[in-house]
C-alpha atoms as a PDB file:
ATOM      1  CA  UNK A   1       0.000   0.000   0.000  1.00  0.00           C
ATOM      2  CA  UNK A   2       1.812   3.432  -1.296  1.00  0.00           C
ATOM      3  CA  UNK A   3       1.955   6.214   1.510  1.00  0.00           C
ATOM      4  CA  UNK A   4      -1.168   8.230   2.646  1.00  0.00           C
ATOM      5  CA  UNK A   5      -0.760  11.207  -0.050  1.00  0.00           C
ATOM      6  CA  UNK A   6      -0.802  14.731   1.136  1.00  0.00           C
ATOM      7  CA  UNK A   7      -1.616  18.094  -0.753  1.00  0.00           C
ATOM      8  CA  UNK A   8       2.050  18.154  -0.997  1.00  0.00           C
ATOM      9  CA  UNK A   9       2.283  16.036  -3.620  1.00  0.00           C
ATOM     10  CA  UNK A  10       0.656  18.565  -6.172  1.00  0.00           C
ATOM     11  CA  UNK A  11       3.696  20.072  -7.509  1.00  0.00           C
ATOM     12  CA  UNK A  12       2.269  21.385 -10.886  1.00  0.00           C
ATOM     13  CA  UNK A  13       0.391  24.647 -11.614  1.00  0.00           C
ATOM     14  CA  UNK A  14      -2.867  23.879 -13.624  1.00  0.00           C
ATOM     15  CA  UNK A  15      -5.401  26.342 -14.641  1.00  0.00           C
ATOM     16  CA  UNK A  16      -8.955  24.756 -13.423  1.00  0.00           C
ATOM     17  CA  UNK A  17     -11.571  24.199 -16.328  1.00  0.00           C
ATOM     18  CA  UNK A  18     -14.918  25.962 -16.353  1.00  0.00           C
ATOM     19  CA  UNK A  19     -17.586  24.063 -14.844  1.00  0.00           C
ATOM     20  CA  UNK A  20     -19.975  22.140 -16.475  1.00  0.00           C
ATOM     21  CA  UNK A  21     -23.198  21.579 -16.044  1.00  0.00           C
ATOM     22  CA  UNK A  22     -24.926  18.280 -15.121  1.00  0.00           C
ATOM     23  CA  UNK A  23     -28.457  17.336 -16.283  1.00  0.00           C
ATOM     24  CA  UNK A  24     -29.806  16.220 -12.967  1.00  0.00           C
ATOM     25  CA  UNK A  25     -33.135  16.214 -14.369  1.00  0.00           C
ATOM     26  CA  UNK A  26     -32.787  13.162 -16.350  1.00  0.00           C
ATOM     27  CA  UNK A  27     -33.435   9.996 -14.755  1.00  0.00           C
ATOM     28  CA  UNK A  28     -31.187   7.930 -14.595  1.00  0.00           C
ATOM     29  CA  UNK A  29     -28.004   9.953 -15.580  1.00  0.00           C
ATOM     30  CA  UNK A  30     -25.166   6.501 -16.393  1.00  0.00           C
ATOM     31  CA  UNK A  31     -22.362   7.312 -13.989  1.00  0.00           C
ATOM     32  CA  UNK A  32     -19.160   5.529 -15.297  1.00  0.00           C
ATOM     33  CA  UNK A  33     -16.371   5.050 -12.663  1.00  0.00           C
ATOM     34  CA  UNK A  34     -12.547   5.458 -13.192  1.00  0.00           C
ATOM     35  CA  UNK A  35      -9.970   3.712 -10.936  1.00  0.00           C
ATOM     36  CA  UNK A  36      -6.923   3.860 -12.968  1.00  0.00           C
ATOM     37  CA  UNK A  37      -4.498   5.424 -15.088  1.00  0.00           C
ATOM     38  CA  UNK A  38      -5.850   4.229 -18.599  1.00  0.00           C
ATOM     39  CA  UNK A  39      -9.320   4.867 -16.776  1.00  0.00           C
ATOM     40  CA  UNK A  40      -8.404   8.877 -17.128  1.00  0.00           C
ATOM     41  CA  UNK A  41      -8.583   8.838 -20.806  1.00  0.00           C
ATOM     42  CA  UNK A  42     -12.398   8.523 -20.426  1.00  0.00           C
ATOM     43  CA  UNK A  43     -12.160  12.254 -19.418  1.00  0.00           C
ATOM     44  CA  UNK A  44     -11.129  13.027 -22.608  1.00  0.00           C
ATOM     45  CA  UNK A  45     -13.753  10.519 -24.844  1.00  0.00           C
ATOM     46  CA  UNK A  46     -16.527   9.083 -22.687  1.00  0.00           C
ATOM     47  CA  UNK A  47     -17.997   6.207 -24.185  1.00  0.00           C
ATOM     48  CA  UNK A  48     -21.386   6.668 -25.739  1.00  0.00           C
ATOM     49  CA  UNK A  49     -24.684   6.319 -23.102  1.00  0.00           C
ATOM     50  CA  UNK A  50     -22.145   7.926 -20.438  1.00  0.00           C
ATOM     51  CA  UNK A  51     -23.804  11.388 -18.495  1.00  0.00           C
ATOM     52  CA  UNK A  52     -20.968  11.785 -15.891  1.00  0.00           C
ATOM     53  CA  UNK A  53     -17.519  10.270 -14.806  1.00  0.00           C
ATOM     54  CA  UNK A  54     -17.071   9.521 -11.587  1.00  0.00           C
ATOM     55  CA  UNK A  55     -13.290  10.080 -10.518  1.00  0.00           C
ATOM     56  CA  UNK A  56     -12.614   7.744  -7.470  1.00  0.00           C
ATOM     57  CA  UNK A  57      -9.498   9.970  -6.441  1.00  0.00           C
ATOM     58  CA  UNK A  58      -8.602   7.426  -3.674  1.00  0.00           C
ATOM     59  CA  UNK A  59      -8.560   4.738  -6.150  1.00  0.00           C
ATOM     60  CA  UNK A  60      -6.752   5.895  -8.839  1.00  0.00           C
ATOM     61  CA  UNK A  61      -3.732   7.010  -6.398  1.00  0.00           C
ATOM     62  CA  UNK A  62      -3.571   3.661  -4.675  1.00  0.00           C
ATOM     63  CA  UNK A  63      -3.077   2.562  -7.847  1.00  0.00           C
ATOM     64  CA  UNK A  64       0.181   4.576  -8.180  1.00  0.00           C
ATOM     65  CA  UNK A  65      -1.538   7.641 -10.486  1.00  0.00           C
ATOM     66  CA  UNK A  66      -0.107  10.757  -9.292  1.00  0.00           C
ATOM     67  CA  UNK A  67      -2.327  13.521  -8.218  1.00  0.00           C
ATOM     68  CA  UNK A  68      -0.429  15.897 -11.094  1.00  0.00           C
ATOM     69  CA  UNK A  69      -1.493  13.589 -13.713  1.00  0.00           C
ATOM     70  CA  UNK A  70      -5.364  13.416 -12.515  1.00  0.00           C
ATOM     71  CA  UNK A  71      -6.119  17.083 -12.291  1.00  0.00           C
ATOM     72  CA  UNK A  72      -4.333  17.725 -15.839  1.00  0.00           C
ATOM     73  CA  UNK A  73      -6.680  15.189 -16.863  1.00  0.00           C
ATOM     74  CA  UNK A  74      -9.392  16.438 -15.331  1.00  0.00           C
ATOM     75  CA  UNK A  75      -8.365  20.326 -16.758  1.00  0.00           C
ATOM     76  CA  UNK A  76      -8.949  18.819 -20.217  1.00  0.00           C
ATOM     77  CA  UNK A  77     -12.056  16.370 -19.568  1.00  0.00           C
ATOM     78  CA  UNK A  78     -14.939  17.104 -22.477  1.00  0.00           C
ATOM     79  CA  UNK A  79     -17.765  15.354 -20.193  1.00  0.00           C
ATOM     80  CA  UNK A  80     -18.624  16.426 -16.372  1.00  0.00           C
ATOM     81  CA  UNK A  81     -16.730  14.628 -13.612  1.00  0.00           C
ATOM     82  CA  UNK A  82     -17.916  13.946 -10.335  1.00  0.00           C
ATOM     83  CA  UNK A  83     -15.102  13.985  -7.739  1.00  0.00           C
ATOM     84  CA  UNK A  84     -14.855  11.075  -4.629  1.00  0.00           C
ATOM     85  CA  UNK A  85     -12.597  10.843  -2.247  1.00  0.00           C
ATOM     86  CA  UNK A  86     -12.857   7.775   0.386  1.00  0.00           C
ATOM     87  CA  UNK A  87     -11.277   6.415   3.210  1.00  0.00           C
ATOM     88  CA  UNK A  88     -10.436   3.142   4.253  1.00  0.00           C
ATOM     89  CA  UNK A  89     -14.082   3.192   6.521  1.00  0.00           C
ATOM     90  CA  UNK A  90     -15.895   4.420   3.802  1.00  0.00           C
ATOM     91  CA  UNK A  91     -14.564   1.488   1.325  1.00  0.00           C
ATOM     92  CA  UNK A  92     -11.299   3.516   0.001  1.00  0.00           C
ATOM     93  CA  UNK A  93      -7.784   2.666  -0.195  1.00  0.00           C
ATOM     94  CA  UNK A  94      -6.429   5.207   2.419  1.00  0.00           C
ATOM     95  CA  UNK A  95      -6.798   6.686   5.942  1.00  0.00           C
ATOM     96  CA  UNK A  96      -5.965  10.179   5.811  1.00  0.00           C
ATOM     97  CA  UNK A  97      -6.260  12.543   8.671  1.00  0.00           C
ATOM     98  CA  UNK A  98      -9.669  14.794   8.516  1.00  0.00           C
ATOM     99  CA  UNK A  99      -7.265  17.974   7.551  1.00  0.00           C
ATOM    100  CA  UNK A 100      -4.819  15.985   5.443  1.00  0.00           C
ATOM    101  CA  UNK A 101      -7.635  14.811   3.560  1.00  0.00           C
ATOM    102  CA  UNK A 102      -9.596  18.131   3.574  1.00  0.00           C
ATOM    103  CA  UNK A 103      -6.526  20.096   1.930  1.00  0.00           C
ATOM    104  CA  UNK A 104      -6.027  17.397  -0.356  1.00  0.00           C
ATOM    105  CA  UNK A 105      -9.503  17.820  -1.498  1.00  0.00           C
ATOM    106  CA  UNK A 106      -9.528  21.376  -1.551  1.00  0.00           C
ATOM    107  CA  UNK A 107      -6.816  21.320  -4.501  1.00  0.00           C
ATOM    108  CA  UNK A 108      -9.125  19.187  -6.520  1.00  0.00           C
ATOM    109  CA  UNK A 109     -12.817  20.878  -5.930  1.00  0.00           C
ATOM    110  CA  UNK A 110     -11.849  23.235  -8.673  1.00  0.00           C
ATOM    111  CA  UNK A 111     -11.620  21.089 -11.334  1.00  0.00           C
ATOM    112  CA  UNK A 112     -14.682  19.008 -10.810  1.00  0.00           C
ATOM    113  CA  UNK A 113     -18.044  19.641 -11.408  1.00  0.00           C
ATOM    114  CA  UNK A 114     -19.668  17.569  -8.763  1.00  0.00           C
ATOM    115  CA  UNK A 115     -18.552  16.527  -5.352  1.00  0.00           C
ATOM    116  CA  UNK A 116     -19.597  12.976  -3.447  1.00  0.00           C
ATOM    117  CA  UNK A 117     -19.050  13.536   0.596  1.00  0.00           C
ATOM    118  CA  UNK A 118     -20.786  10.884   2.878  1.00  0.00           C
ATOM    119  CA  UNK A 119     -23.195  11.352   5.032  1.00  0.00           C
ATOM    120  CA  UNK A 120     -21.319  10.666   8.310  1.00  0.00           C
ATOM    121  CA  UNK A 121     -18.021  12.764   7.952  1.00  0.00           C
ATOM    122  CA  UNK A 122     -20.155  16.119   6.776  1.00  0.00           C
ATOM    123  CA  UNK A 123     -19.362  17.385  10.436  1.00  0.00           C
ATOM    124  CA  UNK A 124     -15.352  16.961   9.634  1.00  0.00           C
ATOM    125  CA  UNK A 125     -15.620  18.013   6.262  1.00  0.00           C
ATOM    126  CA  UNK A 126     -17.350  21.469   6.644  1.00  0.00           C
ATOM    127  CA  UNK A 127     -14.647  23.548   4.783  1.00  0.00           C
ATOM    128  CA  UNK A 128     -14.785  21.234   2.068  1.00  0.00           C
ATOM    129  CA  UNK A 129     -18.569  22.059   1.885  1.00  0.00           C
ATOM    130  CA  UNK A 130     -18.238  25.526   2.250  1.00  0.00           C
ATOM    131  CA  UNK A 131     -15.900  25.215  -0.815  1.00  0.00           C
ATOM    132  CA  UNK A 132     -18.474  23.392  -2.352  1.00  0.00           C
ATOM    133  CA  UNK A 133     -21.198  25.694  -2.278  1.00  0.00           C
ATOM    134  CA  UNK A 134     -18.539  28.864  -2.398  1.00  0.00           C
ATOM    135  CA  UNK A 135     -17.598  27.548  -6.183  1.00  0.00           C
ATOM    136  CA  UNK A 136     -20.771  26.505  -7.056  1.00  0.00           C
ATOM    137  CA  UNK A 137     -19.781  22.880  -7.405  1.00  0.00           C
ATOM    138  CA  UNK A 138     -23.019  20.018  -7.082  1.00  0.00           C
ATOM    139  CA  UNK A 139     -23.287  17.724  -4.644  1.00  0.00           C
ATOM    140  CA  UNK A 140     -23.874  14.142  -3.723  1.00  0.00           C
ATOM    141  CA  UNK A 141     -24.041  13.172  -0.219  1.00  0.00           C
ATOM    142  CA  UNK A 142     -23.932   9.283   0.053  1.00  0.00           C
ATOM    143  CA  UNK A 143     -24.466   7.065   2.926  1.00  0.00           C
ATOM    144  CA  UNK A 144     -23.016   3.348   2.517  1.00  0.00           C
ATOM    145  CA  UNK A 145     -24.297   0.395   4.936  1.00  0.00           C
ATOM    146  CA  UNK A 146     -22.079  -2.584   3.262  1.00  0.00           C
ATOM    147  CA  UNK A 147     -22.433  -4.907   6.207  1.00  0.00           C
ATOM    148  CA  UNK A 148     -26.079  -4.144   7.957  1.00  0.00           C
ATOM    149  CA  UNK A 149     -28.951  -4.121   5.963  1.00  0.00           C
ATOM    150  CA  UNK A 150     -30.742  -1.009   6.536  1.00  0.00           C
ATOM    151  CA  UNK A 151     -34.704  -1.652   8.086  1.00  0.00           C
ATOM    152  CA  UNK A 152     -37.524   0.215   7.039  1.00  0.00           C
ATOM    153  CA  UNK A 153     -37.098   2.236  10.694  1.00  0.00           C
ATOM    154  CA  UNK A 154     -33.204   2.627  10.189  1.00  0.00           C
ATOM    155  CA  UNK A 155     -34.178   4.221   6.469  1.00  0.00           C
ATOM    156  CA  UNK A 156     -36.392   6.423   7.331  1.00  0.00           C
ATOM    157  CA  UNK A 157     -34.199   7.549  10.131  1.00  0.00           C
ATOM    158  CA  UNK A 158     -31.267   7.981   7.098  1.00  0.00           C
ATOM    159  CA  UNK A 159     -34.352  10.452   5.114  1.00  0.00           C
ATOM    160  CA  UNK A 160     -34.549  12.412   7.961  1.00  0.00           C
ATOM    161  CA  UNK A 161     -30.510  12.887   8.630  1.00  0.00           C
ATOM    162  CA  UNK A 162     -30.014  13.228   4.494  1.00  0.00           C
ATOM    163  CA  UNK A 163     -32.656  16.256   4.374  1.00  0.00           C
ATOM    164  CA  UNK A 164     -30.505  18.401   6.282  1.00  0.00           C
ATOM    165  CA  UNK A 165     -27.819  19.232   3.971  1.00  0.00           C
ATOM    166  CA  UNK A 166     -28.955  20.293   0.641  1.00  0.00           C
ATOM    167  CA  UNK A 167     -27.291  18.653  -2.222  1.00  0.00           C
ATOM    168  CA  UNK A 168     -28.591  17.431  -5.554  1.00  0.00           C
ATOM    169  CA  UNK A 169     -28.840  13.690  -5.197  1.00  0.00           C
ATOM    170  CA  UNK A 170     -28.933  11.249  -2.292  1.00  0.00           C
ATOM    171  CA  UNK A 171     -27.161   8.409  -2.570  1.00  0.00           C
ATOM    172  CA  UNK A 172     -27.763   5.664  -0.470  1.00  0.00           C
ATOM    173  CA  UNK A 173     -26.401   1.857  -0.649  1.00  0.00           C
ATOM    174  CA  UNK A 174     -27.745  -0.763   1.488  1.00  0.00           C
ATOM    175  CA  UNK A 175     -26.562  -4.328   1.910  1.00  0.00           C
ATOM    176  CA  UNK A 176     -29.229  -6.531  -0.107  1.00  0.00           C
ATOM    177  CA  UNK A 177     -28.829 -10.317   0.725  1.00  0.00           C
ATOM    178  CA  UNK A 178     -32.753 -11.127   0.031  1.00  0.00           C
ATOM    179  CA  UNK A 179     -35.553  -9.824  -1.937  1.00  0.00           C
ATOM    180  CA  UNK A 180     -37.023  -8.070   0.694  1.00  0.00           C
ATOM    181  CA  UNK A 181     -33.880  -5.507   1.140  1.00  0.00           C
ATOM    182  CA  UNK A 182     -34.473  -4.904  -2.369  1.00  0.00           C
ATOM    183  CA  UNK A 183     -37.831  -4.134  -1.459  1.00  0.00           C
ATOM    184  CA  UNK A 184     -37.103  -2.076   1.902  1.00  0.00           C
ATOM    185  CA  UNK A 185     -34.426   0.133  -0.621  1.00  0.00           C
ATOM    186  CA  UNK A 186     -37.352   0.284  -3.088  1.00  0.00           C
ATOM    187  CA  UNK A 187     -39.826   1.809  -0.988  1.00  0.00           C
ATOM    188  CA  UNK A 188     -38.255   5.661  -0.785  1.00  0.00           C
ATOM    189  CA  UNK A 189     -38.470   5.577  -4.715  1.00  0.00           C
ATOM    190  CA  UNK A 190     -41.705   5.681  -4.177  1.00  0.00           C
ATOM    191  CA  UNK A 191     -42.620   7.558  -1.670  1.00  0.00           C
ATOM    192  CA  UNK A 192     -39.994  10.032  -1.372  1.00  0.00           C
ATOM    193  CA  UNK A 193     -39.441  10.957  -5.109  1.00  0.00           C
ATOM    194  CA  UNK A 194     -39.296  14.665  -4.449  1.00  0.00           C
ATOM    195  CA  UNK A 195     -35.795  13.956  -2.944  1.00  0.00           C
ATOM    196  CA  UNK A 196     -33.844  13.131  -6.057  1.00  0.00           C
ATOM    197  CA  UNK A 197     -32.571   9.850  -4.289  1.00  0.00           C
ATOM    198  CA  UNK A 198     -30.301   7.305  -6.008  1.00  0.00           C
ATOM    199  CA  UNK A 199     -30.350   3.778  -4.056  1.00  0.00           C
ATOM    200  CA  UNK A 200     -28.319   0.683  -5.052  1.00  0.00           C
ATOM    201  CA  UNK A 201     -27.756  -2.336  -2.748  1.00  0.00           C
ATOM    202  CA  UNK A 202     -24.248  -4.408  -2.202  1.00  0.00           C
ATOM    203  CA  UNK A 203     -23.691  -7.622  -1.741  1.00  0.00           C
ATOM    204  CA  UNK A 204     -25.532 -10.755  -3.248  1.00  0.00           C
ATOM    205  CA  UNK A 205     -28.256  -8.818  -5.233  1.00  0.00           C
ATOM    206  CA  UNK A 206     -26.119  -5.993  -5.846  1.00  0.00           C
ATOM    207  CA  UNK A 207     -26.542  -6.275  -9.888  1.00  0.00           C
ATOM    208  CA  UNK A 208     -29.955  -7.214  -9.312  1.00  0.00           C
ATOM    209  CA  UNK A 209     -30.340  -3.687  -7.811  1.00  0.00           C
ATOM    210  CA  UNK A 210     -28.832  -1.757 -10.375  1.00  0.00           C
ATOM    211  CA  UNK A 211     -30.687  -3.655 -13.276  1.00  0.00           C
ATOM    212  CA  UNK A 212     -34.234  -3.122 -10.973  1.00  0.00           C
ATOM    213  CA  UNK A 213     -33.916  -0.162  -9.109  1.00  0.00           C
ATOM    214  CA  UNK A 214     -33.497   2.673 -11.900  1.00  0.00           C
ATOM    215  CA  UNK A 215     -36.762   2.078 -13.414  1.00  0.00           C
ATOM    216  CA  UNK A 216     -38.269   2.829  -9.871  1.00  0.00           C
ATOM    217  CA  UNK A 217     -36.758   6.239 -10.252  1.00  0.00           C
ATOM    218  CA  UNK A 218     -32.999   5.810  -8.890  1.00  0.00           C
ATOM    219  CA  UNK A 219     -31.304   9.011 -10.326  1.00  0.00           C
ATOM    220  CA  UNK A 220     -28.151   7.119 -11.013  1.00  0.00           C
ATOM    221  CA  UNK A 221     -27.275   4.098 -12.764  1.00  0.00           C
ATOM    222  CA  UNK A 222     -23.410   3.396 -12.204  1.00  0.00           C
ATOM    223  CA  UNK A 223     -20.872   1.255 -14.165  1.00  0.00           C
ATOM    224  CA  UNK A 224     -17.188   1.334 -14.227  1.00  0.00           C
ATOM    225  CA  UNK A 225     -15.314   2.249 -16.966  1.00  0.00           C
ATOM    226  CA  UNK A 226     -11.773   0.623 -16.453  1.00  0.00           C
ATOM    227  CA  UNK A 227     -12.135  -1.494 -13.255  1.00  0.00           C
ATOM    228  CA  UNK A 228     -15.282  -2.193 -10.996  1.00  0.00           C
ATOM    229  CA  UNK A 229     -15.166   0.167  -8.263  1.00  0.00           C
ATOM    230  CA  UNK A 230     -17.597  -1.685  -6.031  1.00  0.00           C
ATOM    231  CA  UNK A 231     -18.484  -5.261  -6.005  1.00  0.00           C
ATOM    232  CA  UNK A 232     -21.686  -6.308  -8.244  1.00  0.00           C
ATOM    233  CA  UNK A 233     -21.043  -3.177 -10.566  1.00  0.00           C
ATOM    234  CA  UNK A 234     -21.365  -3.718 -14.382  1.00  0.00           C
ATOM    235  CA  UNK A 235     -18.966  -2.838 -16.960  1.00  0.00           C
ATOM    236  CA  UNK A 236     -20.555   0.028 -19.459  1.00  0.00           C
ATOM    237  CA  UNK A 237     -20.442  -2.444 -22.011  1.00  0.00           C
ATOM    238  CA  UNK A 238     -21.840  -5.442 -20.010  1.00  0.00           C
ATOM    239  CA  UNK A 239     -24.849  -6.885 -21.498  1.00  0.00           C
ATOM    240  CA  UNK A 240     -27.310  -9.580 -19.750  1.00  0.00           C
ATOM    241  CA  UNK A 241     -29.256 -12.411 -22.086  1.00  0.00           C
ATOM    242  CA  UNK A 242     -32.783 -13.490 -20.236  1.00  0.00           C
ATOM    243  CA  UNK A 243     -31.135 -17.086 -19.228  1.00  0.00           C
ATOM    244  CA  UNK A 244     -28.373 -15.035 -17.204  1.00  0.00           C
ATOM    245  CA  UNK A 245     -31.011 -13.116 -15.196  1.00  0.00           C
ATOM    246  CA  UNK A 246     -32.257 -15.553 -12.959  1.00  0.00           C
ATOM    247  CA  UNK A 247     -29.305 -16.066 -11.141  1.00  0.00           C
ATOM    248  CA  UNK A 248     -28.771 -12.544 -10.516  1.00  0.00           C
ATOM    249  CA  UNK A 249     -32.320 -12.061  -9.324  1.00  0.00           C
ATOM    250  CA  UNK A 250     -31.758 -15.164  -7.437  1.00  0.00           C
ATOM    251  CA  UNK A 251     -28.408 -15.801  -6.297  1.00  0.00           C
ATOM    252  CA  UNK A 252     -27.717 -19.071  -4.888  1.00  0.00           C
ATOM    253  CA  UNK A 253     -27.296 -19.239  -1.403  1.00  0.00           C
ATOM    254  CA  UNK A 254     -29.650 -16.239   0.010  1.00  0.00           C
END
């Protein structure tokens, strides 16, 4: 595992693109994920069907990419990038310390056009949303429960918590082992559409939510472009015959 980058490690002077703008309005916008170095020439090209890219800064230096090369990449993307940072807790590749990683991602704000933060380090990351809102950057405020599936009681309790920071999409991922998770993340779709929410599951039926869940109303569909990012997430290019969607629907075992 390389060493916990710092801010420091930006040595270049890059002038920041002008924003651009995301069409939130359009359901579901295809979010394709980069984790690696030949991942960054989707910035450039996006493949076809592709609304956003999602840069999973964490990722991509783990995998040696240095932060120079990313934001010169980013400077020259021709499609809007969505910027994520994670650590180690929140499935990420580092643990940086709250104002190493808050100056790190200061440097970077300015050449995205959308920012993910999760829900639970908002209270640690309040420059970074004050930067957020100061540059007039979008924002995605996620909230990942990989290993406890979240109840009808504990989701409604996640609303409540997600409704008071205003951002442009809520994200939320819930652990889906059985049909009925899928159902228990399907039900704020439905009754809670006025919140632009995007809701995947992980773990057995995590496919089987991103196949099901969109046409409910999740705002975003994501795929990775170069490597999957999370486990159960499709390629861009994958494609499913009718035969292969039974198991996925019903994975053996749950």
């Amino acid at each position: 595992m390389p060493m916990t980058p710092t801010s420091a490690d930006l040595k270049s002077e890059i002038s920041a693109p002008s924003r651009k703008s995301i069409p939130w309005k359009q359901t579901p916008l295809t979010v394709g994920t980069i984790s690696t170095a030949q991942g960054l020439a989707h910035l450039l090209k996006a493949p076809k069907g592709i609304d956003l890219v999602e840069v999973r800064l964490d990722l991509l230096l783990s995998n040696g990419v240095a932060p120079d090369v990313i934001q010169e990449a980013l400077a020259q993307r021709s499609v809007p990038a969505l910027l994520t940072l994670r650590t180690r807790d929140e499935g990420g590749s580092f643990n940086w310390r709250s104002r190493q990683r808050v100056l790190f991602f200061l440097k970077f704000i300015p050449f995205a056009d959308a920012v993910d933060l999760e829900l639970i380090n908002i209270p640690r990351l309040k420059r970074v949303l004050r930067m957020v809102r100061r540059s007039k950057r979008d924002l995605v405020i996620s909230s990942h429960s990989l290993k406890r599936k979240l109840t009808p009681l504990r989701l409604q309790r996640l609303l409540t918590q997600l409704r008071k920071t205003r951002a442009h999409v809520y994200k939320i991922v819930g652990l889906a082992r059985h049909r009925r998770d899928l159902h228990t993340l399907a039900e704020p779709l439905l009754t809670h559409s006025h919140m632009r929410l995007a809701i995947m599951g992980s773990g057995p039926l995590a496919t089987a939510s991103r196949l099901s869940l969109p046409a409910l109303g999740s705002r975003l569909l994501y795929v990775h472009l170069d490597e999957a990012a999370a486990p159960g997430q499709p390629g861009h290019e994958t494609t499913f015959s009718f035969s292969e969607l039974g198991p996925i629907f019903s994975p053996k075992g749950v």
